[in-house]
C-alpha atoms as a PDB file:
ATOM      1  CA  UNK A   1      76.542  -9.811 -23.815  1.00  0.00           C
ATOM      2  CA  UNK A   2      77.904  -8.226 -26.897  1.00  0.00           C
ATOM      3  CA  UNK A   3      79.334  -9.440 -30.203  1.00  0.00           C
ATOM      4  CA  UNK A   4      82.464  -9.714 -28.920  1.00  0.00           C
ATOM      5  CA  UNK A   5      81.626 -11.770 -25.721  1.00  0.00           C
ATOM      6  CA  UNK A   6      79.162 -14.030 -27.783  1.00  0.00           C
ATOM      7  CA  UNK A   7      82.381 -14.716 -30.033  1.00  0.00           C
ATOM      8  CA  UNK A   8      84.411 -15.606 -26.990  1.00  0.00           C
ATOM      9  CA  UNK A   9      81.948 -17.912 -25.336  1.00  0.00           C
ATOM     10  CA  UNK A  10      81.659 -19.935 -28.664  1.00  0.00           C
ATOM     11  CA  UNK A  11      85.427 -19.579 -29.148  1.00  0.00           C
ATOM     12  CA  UNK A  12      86.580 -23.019 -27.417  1.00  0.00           C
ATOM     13  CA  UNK A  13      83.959 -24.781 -28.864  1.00  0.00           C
ATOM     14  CA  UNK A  14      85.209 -23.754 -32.070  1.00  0.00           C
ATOM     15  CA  UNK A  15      88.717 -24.285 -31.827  1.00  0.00           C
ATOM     16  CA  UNK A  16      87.909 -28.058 -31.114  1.00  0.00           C
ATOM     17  CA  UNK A  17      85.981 -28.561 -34.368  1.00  0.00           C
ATOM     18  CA  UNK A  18      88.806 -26.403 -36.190  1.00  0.00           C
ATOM     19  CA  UNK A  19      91.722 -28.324 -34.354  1.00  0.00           C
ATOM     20  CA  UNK A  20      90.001 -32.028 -35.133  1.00  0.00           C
ATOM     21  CA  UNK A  21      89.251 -31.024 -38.956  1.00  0.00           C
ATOM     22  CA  UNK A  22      92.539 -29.967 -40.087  1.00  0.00           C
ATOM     23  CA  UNK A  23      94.733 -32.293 -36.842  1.00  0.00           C
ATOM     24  CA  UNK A  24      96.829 -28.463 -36.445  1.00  0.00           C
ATOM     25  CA  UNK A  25      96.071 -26.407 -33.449  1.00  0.00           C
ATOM     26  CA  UNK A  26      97.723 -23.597 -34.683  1.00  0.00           C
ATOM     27  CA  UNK A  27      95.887 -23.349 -37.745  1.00  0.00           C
ATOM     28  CA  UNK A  28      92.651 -24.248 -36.062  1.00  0.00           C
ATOM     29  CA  UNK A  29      93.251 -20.533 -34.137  1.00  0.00           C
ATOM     30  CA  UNK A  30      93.954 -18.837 -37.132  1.00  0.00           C
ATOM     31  CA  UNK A  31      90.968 -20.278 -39.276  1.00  0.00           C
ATOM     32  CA  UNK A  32      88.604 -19.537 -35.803  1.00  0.00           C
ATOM     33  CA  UNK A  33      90.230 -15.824 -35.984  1.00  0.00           C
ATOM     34  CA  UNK A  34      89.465 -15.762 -39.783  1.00  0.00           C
ATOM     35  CA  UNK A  35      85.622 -16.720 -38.536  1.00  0.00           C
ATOM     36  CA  UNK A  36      85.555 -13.957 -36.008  1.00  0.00           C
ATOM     37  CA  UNK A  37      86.612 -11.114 -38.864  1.00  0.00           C
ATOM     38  CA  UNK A  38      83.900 -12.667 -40.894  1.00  0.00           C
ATOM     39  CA  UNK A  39      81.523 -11.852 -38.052  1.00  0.00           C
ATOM     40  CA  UNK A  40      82.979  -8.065 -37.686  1.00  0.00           C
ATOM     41  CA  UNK A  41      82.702  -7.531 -41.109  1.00  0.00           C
ATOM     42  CA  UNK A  42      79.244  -9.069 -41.862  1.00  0.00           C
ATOM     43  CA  UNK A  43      75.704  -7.102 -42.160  1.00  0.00           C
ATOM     44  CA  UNK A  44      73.680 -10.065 -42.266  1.00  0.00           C
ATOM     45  CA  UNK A  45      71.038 -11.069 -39.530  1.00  0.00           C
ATOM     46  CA  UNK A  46      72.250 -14.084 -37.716  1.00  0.00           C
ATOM     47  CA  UNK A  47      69.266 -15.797 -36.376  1.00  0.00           C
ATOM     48  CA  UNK A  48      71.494 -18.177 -34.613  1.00  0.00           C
ATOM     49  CA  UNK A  49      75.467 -17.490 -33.597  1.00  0.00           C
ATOM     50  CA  UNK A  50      76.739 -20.491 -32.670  1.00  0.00           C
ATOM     51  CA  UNK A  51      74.962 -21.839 -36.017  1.00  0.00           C
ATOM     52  CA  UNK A  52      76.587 -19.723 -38.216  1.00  0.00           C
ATOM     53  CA  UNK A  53      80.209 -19.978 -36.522  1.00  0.00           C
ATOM     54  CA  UNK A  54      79.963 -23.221 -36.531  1.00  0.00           C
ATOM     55  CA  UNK A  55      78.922 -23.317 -40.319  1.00  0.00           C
ATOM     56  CA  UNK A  56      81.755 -20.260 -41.200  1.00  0.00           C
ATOM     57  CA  UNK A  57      84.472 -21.968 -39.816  1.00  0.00           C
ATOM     58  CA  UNK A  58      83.725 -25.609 -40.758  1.00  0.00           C
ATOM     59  CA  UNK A  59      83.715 -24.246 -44.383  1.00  0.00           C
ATOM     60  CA  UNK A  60      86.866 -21.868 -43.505  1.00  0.00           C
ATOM     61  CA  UNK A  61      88.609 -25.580 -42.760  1.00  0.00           C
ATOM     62  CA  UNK A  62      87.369 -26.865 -46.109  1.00  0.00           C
ATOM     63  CA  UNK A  63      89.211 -24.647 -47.684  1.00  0.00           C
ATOM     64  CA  UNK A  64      92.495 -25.092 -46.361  1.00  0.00           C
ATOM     65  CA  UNK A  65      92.032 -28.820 -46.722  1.00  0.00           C
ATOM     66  CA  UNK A  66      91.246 -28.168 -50.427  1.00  0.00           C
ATOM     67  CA  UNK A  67      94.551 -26.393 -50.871  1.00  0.00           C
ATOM     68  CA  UNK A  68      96.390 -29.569 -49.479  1.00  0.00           C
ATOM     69  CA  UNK A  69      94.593 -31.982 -51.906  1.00  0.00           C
ATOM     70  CA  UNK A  70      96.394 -30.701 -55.186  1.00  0.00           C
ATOM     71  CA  UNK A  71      94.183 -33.556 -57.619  1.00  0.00           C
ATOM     72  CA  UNK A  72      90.321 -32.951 -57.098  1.00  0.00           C
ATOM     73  CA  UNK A  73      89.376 -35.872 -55.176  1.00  0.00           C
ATOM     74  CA  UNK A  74      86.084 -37.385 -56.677  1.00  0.00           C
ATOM     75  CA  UNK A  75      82.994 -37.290 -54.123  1.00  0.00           C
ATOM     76  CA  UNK A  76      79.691 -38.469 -54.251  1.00  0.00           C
ATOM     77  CA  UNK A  77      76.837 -35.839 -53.731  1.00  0.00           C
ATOM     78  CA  UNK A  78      73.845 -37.677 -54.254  1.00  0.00           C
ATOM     79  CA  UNK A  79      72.866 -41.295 -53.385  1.00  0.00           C
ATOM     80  CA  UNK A  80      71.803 -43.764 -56.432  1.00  0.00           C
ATOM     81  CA  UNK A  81      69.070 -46.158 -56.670  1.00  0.00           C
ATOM     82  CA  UNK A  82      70.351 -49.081 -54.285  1.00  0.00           C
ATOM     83  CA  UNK A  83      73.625 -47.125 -53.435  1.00  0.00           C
ATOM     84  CA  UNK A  84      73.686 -47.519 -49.650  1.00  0.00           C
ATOM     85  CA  UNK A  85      76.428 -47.664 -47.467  1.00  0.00           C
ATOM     86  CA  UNK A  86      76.219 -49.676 -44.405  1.00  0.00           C
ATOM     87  CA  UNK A  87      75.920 -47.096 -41.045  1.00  0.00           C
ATOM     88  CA  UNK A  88      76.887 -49.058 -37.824  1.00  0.00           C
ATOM     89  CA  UNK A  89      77.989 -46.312 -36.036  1.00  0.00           C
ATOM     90  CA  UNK A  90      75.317 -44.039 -36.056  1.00  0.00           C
ATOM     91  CA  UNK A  91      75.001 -43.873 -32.103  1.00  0.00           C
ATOM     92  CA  UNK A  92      78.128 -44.628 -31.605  1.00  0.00           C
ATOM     93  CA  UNK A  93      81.304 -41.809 -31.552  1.00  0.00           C
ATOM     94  CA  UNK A  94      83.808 -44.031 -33.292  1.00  0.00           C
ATOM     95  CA  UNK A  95      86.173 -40.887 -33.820  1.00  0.00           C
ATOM     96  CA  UNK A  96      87.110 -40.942 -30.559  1.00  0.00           C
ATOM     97  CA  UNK A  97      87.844 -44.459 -30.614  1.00  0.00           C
ATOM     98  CA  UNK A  98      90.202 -45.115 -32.902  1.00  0.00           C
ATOM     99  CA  UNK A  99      92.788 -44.078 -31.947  1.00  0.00           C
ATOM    100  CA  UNK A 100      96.059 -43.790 -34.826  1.00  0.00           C
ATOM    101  CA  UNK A 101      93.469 -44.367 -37.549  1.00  0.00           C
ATOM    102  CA  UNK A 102      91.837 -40.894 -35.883  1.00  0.00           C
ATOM    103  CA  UNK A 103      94.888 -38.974 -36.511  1.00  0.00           C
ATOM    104  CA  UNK A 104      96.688 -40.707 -39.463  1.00  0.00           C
ATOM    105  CA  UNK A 105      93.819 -41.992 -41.723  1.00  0.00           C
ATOM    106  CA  UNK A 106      92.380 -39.353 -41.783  1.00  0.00           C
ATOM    107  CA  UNK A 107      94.677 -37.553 -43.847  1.00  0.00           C
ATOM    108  CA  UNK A 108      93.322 -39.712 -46.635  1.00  0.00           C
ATOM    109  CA  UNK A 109      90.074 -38.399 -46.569  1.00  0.00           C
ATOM    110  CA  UNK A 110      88.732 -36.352 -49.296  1.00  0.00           C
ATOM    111  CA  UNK A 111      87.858 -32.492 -47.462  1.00  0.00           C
ATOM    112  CA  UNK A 112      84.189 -33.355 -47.535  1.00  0.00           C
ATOM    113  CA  UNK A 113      84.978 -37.092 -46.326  1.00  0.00           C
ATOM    114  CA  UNK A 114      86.550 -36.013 -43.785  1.00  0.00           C
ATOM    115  CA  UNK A 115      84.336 -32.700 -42.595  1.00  0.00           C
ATOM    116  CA  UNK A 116      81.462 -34.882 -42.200  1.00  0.00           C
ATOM    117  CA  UNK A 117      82.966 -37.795 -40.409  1.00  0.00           C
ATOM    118  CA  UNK A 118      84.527 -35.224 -38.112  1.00  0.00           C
ATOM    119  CA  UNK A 119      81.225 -33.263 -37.790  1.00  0.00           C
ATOM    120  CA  UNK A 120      79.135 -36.484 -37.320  1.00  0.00           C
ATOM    121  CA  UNK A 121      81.210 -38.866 -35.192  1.00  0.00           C
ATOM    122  CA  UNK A 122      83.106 -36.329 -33.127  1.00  0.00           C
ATOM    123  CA  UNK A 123      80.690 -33.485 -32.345  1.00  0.00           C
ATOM    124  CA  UNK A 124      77.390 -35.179 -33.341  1.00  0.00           C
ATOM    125  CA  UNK A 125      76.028 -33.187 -35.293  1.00  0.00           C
ATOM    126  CA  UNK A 126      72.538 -34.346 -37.192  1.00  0.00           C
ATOM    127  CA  UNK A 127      72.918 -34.727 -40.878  1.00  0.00           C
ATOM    128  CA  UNK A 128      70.763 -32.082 -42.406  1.00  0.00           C
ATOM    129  CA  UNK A 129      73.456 -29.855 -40.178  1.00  0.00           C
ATOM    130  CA  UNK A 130      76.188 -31.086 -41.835  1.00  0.00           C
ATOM    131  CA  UNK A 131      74.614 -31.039 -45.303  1.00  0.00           C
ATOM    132  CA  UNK A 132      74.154 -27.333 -44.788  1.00  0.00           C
ATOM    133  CA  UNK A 133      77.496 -26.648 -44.318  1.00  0.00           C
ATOM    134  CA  UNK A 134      78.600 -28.668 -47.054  1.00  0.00           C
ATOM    135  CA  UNK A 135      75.916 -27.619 -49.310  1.00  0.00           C
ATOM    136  CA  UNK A 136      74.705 -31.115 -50.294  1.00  0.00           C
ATOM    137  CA  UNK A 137      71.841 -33.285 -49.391  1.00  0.00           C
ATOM    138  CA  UNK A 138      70.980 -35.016 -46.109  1.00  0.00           C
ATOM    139  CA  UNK A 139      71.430 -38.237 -47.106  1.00  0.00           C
ATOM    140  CA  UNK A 140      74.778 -37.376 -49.655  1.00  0.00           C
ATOM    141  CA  UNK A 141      76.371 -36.047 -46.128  1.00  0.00           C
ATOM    142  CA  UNK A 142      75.369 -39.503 -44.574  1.00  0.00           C
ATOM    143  CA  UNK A 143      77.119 -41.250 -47.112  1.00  0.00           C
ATOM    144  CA  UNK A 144      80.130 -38.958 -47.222  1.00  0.00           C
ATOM    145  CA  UNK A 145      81.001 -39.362 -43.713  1.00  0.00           C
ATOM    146  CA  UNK A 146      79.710 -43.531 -43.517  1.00  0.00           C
ATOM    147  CA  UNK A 147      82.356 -43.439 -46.797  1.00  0.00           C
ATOM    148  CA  UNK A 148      84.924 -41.423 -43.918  1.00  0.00           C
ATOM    149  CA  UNK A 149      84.313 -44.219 -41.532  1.00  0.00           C
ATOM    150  CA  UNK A 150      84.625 -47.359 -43.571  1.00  0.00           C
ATOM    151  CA  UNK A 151      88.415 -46.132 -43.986  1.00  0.00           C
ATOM    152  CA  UNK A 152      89.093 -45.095 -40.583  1.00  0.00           C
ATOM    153  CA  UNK A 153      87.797 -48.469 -39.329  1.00  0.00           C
ATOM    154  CA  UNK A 154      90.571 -50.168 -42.125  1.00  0.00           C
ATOM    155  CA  UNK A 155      88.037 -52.983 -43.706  1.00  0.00           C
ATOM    156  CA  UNK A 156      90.389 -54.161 -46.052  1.00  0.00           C
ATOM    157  CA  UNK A 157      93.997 -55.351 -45.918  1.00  0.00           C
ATOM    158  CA  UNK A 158      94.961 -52.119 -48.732  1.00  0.00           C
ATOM    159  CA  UNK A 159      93.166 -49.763 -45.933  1.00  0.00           C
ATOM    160  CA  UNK A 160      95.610 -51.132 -43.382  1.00  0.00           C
ATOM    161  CA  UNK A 161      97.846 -47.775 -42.173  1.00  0.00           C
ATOM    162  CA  UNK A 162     102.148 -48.683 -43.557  1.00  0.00           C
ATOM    163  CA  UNK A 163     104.638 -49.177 -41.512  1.00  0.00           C
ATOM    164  CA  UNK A 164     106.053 -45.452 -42.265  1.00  0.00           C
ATOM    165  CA  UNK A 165     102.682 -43.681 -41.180  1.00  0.00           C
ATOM    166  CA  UNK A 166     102.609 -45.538 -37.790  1.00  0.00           C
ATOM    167  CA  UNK A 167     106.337 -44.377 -37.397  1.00  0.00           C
ATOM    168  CA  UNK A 168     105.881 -40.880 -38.441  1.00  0.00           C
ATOM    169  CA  UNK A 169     102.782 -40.737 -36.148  1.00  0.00           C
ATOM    170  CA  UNK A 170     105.021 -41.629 -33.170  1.00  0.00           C
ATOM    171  CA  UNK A 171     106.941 -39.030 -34.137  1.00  0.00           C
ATOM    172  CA  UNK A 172     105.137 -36.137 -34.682  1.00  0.00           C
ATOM    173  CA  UNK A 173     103.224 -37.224 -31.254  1.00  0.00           C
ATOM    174  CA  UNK A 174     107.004 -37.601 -29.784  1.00  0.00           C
ATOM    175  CA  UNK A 175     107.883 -33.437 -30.709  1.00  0.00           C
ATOM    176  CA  UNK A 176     104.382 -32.612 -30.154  1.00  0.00           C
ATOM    177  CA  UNK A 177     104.645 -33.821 -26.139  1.00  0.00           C
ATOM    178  CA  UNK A 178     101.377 -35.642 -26.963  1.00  0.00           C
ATOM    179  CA  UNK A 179     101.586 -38.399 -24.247  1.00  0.00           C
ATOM    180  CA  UNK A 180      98.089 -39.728 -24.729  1.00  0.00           C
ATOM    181  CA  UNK A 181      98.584 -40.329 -28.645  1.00  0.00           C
ATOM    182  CA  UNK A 182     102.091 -42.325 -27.389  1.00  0.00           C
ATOM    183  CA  UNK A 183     100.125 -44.224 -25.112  1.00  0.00           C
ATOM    184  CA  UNK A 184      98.020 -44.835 -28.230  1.00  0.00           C
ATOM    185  CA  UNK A 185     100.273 -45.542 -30.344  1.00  0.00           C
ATOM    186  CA  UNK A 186     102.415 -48.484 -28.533  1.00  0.00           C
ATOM    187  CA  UNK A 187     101.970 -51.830 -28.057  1.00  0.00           C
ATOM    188  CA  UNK A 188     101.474 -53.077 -23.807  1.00  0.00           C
ATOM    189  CA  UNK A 189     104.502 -54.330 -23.572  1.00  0.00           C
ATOM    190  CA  UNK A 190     107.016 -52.192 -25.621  1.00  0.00           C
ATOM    191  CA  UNK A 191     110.297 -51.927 -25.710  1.00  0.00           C
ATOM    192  CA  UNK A 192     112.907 -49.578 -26.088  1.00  0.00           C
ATOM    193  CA  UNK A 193     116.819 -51.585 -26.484  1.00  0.00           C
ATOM    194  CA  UNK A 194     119.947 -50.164 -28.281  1.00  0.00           C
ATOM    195  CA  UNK A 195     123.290 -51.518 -29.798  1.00  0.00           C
ATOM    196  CA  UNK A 196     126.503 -51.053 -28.108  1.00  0.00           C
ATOM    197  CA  UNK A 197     127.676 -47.745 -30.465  1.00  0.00           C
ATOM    198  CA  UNK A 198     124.405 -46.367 -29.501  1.00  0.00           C
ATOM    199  CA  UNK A 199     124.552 -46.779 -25.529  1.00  0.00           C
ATOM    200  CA  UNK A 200     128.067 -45.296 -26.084  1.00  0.00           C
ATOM    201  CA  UNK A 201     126.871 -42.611 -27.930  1.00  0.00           C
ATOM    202  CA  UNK A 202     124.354 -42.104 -24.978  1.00  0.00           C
ATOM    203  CA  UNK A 203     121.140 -43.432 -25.339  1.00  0.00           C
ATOM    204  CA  UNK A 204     119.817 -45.813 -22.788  1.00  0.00           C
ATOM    205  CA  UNK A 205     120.032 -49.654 -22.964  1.00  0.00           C
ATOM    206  CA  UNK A 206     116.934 -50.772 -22.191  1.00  0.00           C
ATOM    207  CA  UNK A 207     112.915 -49.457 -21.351  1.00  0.00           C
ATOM    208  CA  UNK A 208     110.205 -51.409 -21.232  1.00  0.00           C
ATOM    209  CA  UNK A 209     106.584 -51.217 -20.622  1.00  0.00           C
ATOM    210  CA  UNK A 210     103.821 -48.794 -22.876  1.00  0.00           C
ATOM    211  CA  UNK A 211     103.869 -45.710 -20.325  1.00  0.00           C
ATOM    212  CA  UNK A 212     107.700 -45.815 -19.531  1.00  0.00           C
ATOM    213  CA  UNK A 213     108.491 -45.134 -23.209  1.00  0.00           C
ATOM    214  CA  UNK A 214     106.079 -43.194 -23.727  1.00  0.00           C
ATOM    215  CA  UNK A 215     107.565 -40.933 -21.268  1.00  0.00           C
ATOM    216  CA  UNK A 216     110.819 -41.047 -22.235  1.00  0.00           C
ATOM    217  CA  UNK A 217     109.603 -39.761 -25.948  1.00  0.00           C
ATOM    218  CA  UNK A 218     107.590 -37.177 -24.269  1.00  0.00           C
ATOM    219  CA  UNK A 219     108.661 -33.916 -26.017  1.00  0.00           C
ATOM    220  CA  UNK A 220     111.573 -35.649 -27.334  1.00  0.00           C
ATOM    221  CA  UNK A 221     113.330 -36.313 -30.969  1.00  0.00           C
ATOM    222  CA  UNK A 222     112.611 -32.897 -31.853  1.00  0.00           C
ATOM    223  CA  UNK A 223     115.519 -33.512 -34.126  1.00  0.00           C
ATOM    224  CA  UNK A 224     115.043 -36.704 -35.891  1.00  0.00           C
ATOM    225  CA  UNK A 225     114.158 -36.740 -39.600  1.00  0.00           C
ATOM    226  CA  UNK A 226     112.408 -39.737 -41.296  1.00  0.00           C
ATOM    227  CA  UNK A 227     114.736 -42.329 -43.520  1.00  0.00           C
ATOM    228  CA  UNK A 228     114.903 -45.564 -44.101  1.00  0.00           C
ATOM    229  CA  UNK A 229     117.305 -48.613 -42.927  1.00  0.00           C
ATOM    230  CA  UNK A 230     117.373 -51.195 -45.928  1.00  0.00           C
ATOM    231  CA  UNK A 231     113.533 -51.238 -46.515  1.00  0.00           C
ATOM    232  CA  UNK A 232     112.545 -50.413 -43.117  1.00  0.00           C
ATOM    233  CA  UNK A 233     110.622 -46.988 -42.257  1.00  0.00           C
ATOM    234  CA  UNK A 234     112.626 -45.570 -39.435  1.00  0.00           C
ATOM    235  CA  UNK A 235     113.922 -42.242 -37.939  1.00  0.00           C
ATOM    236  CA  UNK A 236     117.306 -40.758 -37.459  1.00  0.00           C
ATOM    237  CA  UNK A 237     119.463 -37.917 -35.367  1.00  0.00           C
ATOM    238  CA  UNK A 238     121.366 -36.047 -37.490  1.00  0.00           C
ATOM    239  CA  UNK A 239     124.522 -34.121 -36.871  1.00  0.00           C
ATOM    240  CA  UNK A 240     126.672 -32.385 -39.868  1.00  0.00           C
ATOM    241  CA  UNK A 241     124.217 -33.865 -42.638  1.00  0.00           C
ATOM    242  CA  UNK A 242     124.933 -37.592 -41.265  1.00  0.00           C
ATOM    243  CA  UNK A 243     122.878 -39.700 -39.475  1.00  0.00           C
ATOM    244  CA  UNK A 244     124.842 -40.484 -35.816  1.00  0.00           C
ATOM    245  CA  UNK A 245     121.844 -42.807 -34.380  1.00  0.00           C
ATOM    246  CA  UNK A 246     119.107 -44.528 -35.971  1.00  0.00           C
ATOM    247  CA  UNK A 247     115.742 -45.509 -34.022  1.00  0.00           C
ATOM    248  CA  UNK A 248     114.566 -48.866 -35.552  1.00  0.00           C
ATOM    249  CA  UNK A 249     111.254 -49.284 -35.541  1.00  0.00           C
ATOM    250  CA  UNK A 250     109.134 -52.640 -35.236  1.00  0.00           C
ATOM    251  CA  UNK A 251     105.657 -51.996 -36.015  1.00  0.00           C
ATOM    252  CA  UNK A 252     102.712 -54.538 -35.904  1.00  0.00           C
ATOM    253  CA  UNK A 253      99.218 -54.469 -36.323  1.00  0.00           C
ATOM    254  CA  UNK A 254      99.422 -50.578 -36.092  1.00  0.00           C
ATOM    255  CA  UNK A 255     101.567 -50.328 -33.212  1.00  0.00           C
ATOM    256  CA  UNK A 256     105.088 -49.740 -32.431  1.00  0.00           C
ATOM    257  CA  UNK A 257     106.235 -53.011 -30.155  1.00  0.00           C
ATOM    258  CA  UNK A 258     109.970 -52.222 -30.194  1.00  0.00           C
ATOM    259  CA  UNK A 259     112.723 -49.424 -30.462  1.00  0.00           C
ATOM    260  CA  UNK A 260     115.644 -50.361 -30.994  1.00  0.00           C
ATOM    261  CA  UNK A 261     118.866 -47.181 -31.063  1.00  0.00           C
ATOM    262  CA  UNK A 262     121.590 -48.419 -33.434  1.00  0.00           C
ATOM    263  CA  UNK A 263     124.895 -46.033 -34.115  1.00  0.00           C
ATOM    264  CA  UNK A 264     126.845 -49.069 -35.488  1.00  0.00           C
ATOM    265  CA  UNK A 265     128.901 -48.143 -38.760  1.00  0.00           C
ATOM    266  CA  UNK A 266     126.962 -50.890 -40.767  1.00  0.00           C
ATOM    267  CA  UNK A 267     123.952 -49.743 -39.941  1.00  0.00           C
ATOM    268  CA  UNK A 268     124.130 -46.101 -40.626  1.00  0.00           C
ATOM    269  CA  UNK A 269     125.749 -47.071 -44.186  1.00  0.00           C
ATOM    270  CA  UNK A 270     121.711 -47.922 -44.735  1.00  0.00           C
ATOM    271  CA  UNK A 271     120.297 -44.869 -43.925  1.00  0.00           C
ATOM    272  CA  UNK A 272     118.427 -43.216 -46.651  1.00  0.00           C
ATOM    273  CA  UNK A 273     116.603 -39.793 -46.023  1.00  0.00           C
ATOM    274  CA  UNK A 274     112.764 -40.631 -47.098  1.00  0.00           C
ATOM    275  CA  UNK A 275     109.332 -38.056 -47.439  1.00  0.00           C
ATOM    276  CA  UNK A 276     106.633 -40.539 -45.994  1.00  0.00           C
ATOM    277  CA  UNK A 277     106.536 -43.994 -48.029  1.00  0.00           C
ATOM    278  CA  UNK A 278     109.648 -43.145 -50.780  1.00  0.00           C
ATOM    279  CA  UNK A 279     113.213 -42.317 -50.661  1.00  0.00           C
ATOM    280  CA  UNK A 280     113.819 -39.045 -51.044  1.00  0.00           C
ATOM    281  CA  UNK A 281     115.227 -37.870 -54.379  1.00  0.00           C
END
């Protein structure tokens, strides 16, 4: 096969490392295109393709998560005498495992953090890989992504995701038509209820039961923007720059157990527009 065909065989592969590094399909395609102009435009002997795709467009996705992290995040690039970090998971592939922490703790990773947790617990690649493509150590790689996994796997109460983050997962998985990430995301026996100005307004009155509501979200909300009701993180339809029905969230232990729709004239008084965790100025 030619250059072109080798590309497209490794292509998939690609797109999967791309699309779990930075959580964006879209931008996963356009970093593995940016890889594939790389390889037209490169003289170099390639001993091994898939090695040096693989190692192109990792580092293509550190870039772009650099350019989200706006205060240089402070990393650790060599281990020091009795520095260790307990490993637990080395056999194991935890990031398919965890399921909201996967998508939405992540995004608290440093680039590096997260690159070699992603590299390590998702694909399985060996650590003197990984180090390569970060251009660090074996063992600095090891700690980076052992560093990536003690905050995915929440240790510690101030690891534990907020209220607003399990919320604006649901979401995004809601508009994305990502049933498998709702299924994640809610507790067995959830339930979706809604006030009397809501039902009127035409929302249902009652769901219950994990996969019913997670099919009902399916695709859904593409219009509802993030606020908050009194202190609670919740979401909203808007209509004319005013909220017309809130969806109430009750979250617990990372999961959403209930929904409730409210449209009632008290309730929408509350409603604050809010970018993640704050009100929005």
């Amino acid at each position: 096969m030619g250059q072109t065909e080798d590309f497209e065989a490794e292509r998939p592969r690609l797109v999967a490392i791309a699309g779990r590094v930075l959580g964006d399909r879209a931008e996963a395609e356009d970093v593995v295109q940016q890889a594939w102009l790389r390889l037209h435009g490169t003289d170099a002997e390639i001993e091994s393709l898939p090695a040096w795709l693989t190692t192109v467009t990792t580092r293509l996705c550190l870039d772009r998560l650099r350019s989200r992290t706006p205060v240089p995040v402070e990393e650790v690039e060599e281990l020091g005498p009795g520095d260790t970090v307990p490993d637990p998971a080395d056999d194991v592939a935890l990031a398919d495992t965890v399921g909201l922490a996967l998508h939405v703790v992540l995004d608290r990773l440093s680039p590096r953090e997260r690159v070699a947790f992603v590299l390590h617990d998702s694909f399985g690649f060996e650590f003197p890989t990984i180090a390569a493509v970060l251009d660090t150590t074996p063992a600095a790689a090891r700690k980076l992504a052992s560093r990536a996994r003690a905050k995915v796997a929440q240790p510690v109460p101030e690891d534990r995701l907020a209220d607003w983050e399990v919320v604006d997962a649901f979401m995004a998985a809601a508009r994305n038509g990502d049933f498998d990430r709702l299924l994640r995301l809610l507790a067995p026996d959830a339930v979706v209820s809604a006030d009397d100005a809501a039902i009127a307004a035409g929302t249902p009155r009652q769901i219950e039961g994990r996969d019913e509501v997670a099919t009902f979200f399916n695709g859904s909300a593409q219009a509802a923007l993030p606020v908050f009701v009194g202190d609670r993180p919740a979401t909203a339809w808007f209509h004319l720059g005013e909220a017309r029905v809130v969806f109430d969230f009750s979250v617990g232990d990372g999961l959403v157990r209930a929904i409730t729709f409210r449209a009632a004239p008290d309730v929408l008084a509350q409603v604050v527009r809010r970018d993640g965790g704050r009100p929005r100025g």
